[in-house]
Each structure stands twice: as structure tokens, then as C-alpha cells.
C-alpha atoms as a PDB file:
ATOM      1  CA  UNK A   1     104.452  85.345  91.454  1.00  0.00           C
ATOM      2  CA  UNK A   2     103.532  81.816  92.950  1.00  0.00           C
ATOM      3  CA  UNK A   3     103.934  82.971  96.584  1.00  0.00           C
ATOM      4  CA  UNK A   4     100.383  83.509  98.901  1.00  0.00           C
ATOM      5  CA  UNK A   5     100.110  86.819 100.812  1.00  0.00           C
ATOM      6  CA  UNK A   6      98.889  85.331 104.051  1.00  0.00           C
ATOM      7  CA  UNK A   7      97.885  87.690 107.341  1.00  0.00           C
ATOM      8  CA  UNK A   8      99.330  86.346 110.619  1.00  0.00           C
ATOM      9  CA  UNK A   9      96.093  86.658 112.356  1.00  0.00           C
ATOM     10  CA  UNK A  10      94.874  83.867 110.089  1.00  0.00           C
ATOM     11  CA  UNK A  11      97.670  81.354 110.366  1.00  0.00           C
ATOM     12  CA  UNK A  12      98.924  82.083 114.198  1.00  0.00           C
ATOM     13  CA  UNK A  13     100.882  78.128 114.251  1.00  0.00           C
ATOM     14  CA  UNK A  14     103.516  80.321 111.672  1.00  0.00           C
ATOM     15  CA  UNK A  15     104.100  83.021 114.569  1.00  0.00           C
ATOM     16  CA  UNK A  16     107.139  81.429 115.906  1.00  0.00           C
ATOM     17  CA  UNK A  17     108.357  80.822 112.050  1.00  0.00           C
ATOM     18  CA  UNK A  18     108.000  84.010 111.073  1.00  0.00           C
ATOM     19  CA  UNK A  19     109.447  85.643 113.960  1.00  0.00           C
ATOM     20  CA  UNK A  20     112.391  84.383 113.222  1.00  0.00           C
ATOM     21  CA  UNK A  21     112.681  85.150 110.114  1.00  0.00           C
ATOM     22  CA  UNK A  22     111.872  88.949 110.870  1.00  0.00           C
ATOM     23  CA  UNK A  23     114.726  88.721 113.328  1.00  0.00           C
ATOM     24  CA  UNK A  24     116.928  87.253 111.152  1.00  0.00           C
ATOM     25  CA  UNK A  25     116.425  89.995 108.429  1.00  0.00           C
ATOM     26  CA  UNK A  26     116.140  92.622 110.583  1.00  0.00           C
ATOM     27  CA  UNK A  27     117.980  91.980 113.372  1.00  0.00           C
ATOM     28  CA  UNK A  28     115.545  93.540 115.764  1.00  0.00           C
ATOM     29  CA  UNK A  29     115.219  91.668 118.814  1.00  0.00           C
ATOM     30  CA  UNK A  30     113.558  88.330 118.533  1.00  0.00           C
ATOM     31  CA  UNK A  31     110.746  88.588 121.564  1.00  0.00           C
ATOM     32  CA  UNK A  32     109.690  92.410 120.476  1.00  0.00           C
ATOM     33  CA  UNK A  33     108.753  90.066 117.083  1.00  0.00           C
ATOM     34  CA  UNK A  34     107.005  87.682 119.238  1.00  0.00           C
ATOM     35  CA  UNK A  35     105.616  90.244 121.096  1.00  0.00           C
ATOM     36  CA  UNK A  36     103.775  92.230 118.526  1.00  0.00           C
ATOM     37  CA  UNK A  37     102.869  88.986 116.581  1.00  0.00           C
ATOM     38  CA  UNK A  38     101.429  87.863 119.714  1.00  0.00           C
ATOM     39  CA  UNK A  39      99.857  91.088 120.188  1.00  0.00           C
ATOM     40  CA  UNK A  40      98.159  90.509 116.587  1.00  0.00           C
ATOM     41  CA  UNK A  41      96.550  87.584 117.458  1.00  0.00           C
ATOM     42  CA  UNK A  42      94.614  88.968 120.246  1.00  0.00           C
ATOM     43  CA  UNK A  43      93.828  92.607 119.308  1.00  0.00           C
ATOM     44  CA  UNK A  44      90.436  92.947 117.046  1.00  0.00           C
ATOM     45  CA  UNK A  45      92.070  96.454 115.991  1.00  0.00           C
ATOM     46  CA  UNK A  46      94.002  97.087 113.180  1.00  0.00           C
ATOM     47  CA  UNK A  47      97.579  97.321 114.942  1.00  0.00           C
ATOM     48  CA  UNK A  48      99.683  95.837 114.943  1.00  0.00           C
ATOM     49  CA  UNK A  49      99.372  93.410 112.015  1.00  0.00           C
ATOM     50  CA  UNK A  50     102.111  91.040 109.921  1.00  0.00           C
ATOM     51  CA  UNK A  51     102.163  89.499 106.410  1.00  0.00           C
ATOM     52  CA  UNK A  52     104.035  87.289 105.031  1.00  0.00           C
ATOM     53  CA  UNK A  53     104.298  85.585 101.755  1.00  0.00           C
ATOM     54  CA  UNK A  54     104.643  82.416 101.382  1.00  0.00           C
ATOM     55  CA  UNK A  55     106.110  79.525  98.816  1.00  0.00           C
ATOM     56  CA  UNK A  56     105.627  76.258  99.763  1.00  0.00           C
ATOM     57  CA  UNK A  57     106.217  76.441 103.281  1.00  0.00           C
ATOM     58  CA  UNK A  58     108.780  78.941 102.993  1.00  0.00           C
ATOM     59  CA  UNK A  59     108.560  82.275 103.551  1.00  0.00           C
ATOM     60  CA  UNK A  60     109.555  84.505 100.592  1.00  0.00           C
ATOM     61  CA  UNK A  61     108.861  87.986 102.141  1.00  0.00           C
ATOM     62  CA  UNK A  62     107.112  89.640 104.653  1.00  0.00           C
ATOM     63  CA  UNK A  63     106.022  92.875 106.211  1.00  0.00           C
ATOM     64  CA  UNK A  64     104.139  94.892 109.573  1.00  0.00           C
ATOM     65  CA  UNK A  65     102.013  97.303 109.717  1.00  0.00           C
ATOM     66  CA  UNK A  66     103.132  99.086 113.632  1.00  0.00           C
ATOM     67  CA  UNK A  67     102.513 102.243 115.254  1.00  0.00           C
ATOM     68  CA  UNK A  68     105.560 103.668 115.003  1.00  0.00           C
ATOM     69  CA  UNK A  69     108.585 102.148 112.934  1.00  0.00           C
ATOM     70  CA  UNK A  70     111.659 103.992 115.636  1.00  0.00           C
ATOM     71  CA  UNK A  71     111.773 107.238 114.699  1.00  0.00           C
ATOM     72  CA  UNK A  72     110.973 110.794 115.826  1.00  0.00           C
ATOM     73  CA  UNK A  73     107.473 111.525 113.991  1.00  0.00           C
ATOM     74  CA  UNK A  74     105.467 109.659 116.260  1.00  0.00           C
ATOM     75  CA  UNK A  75     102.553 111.551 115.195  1.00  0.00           C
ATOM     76  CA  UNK A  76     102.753 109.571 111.609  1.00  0.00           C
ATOM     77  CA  UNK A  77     101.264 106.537 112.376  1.00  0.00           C
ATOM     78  CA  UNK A  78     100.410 103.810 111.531  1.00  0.00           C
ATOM     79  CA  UNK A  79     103.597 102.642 109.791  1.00  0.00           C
ATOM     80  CA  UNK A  80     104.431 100.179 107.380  1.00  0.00           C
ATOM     81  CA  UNK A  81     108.275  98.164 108.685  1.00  0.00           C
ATOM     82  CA  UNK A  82     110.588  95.122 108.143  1.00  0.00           C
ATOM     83  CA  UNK A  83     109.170  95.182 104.155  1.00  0.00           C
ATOM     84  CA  UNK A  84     111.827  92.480 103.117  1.00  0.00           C
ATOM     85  CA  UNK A  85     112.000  90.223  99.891  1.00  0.00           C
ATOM     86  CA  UNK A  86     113.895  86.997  99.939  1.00  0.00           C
ATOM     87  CA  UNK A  87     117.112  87.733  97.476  1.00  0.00           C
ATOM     88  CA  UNK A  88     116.101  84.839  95.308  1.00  0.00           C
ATOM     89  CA  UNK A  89     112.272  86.089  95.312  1.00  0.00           C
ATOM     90  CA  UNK A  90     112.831  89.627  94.022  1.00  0.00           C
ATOM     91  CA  UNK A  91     111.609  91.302  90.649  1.00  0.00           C
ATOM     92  CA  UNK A  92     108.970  89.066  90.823  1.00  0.00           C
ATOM     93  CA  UNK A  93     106.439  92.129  92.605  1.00  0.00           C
ATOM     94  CA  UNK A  94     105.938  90.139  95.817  1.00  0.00           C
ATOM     95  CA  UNK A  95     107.150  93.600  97.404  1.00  0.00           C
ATOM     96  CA  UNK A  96     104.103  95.432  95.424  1.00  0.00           C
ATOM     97  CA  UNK A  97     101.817  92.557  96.672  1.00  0.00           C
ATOM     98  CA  UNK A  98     102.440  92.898 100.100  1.00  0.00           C
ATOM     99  CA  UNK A  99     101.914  96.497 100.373  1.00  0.00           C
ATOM    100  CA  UNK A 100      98.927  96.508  98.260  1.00  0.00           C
ATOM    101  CA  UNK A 101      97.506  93.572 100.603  1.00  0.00           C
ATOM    102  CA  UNK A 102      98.625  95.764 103.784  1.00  0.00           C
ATOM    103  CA  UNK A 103      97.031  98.372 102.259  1.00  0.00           C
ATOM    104  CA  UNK A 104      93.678  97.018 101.230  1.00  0.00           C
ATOM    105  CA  UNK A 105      93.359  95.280 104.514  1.00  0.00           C
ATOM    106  CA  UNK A 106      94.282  98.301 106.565  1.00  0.00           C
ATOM    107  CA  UNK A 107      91.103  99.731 104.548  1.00  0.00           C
ATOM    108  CA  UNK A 108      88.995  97.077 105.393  1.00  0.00           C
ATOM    109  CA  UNK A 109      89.864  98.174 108.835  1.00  0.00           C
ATOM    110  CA  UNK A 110      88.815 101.677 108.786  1.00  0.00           C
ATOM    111  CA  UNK A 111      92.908 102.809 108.380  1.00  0.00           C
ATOM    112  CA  UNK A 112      92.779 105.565 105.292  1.00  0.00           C
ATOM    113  CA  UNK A 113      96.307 106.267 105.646  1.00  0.00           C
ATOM    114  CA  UNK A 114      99.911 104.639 106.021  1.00  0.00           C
ATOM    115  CA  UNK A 115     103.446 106.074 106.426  1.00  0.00           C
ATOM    116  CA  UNK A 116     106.571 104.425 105.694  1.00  0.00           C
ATOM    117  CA  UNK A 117     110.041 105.261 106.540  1.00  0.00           C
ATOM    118  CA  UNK A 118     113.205 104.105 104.278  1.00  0.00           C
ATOM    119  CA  UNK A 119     116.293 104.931 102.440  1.00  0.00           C
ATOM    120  CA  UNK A 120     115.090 103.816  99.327  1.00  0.00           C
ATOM    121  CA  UNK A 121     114.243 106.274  96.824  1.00  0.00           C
ATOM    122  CA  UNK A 122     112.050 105.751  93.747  1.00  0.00           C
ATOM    123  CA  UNK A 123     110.824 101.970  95.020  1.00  0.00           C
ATOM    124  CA  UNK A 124     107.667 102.733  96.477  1.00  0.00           C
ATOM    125  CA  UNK A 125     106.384 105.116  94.212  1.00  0.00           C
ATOM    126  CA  UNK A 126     105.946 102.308  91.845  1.00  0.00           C
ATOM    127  CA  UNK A 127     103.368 100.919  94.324  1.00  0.00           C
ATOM    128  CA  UNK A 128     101.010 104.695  95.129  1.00  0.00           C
ATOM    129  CA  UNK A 129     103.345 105.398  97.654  1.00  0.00           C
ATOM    130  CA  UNK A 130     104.112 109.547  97.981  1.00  0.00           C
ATOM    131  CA  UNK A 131     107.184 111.359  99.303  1.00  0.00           C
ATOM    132  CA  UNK A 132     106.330 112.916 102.504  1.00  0.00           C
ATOM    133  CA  UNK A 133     108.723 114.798 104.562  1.00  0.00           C
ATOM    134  CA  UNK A 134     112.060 113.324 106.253  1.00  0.00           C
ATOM    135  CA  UNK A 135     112.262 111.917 109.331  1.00  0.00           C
ATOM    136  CA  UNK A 136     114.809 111.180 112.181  1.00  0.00           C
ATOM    137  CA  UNK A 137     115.222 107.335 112.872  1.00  0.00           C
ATOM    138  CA  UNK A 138     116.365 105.938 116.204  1.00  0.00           C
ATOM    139  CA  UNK A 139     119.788 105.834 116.267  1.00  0.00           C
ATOM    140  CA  UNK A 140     120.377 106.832 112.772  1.00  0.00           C
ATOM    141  CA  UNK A 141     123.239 109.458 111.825  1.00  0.00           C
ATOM    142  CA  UNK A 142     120.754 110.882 108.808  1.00  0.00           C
ATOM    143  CA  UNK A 143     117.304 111.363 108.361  1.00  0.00           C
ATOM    144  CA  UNK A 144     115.636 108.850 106.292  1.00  0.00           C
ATOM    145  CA  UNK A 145     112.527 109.360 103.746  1.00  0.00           C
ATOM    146  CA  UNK A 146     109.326 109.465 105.259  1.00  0.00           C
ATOM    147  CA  UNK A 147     106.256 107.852 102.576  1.00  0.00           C
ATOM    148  CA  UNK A 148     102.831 108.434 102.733  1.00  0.00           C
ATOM    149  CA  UNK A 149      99.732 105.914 101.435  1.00  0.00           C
ATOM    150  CA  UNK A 150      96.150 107.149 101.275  1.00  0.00           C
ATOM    151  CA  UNK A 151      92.918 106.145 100.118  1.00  0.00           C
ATOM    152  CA  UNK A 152      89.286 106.397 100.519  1.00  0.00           C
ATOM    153  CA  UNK A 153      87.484 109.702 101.407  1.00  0.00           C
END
């Protein structure tokens, strides 16, 4: 992996580049990006915060770290969203990266736990990630896996 794991708070001139790019993966509306980025860069807490990795300029993946990532367990918090890899950039563990980084920064930050909420099954587990329970997304016909990251005491 050539790509650097960089934390928003520490480059803010990317915000408006990697809002956009969130948005355009994710679809989610572009100023609730902007919002929470901007949010980032003024809040000394741990949430909300955004990764990205980066390749020359480009960005080859990226991730947030959010309260709540819309769905009905808002008691599971803080969670881990928009974890997307670049199709060109994949199986090349910048996915693992970025959640390890998330995690060990979260850490840093006094956070000893991390949810997660996806579809996938068997991905995250590669990366110390636990099944949890299931959980209702917004909007969603199904309930979707809910993961679980801890460390520390």
C-alpha cells in the first residue's frame, strides 16, 4: 500500500475535496458532508472525525467515525460509516488501514469502543471487528449487521 492515512483535522484545505468524494460514493447529501467535516475541524472531542487515504493527490479511500450511522440503535455509538475503497485501490488492505488508524486514534482519544453497521459479512472480522447484534437502518427494508470494536481496559 503506497497510499497515506491522513485525519481531516490535520489537512482541513482537503475538506471541500473530500466531501465530494464522500458524496459521490455515498450519495448522502453533499452539505451534511461539509457539515460534519466542518464540525471536525472545530470540535477538540473525538466526534465526529474523517480519514482519508491518499495517493498522490488522489484520494483512494476514506472513512468517519459519527455518532450514529442512520439507524435505530442509537444507543451504539460512536460508529464507524462511508468505509469506501476506490475499485482500482482494493486488495491492497487500505480498508484494514483505515480502520486500524480510526481505531488507534479513537484510543488516543479516550473512545474504547466502536460499532459499525453493514451488509457485509466476514470483511471486518479480518480487521478485530466482532458480530454484534442486528440493527434497523433508516429506510432500509432489512436489518443490517451491527459490528463491534473494543480495546483497552
Amino acid at each position: 500500500m503506497d497510499c497515506e492515512i491522513l485525519r481531516l483535522r490535520e489537512c482541513p484545505q482537503l475538506l471541500a475535496q473530500t466531501a465530494a468524494w464522500f458524496h459521490a460514493k455515498w450519495g448522502v447529501p453533499l452539505d451534511a458532508y461539509r457539515e460534519s467535516m466542518e464540525l471536525c475541524l472545530k470540535n477538540q472531542g473525538p466526534v465526529p472525525q474523517w480519514y482519508i487515504a491518499v495517493d498522490g493527490g488522489a484520494i483512494a479511500g476514506g472513512l468517519g467515525v459519527i455518532d450514529n450511522d442512520f439507524h435505530d440503535r442509537k444507543d451504539l455509538a460512536p460508529n464507524v460509516c462511508a468505509v469506501y475503497v476506490e475499485e482500482a485501490y482494493r486488495r491492497q488492505g487500505i480498508a484494514g488501514a483505515l480502520l486500524n488508524h480510526a481505531c488507534a486514534d479513537m484510543a488516543g482519544m479516550g473512545v474504547g469502543t466502536l460499532y459499525l453497521l453493514t451488509d457485509h459479512t466476514s470483511f471486518y472480522e479480518r480487521y478485530g471487528w466482532k458480530f454484534f447484534c442486528m440493527a434497523q437502518g433508516d429506510g432500509e427494508e432489512r436489518p443490517s449487521r451491527m459490528y463491534v470494536r473494543k480495546w483497552g481496559a
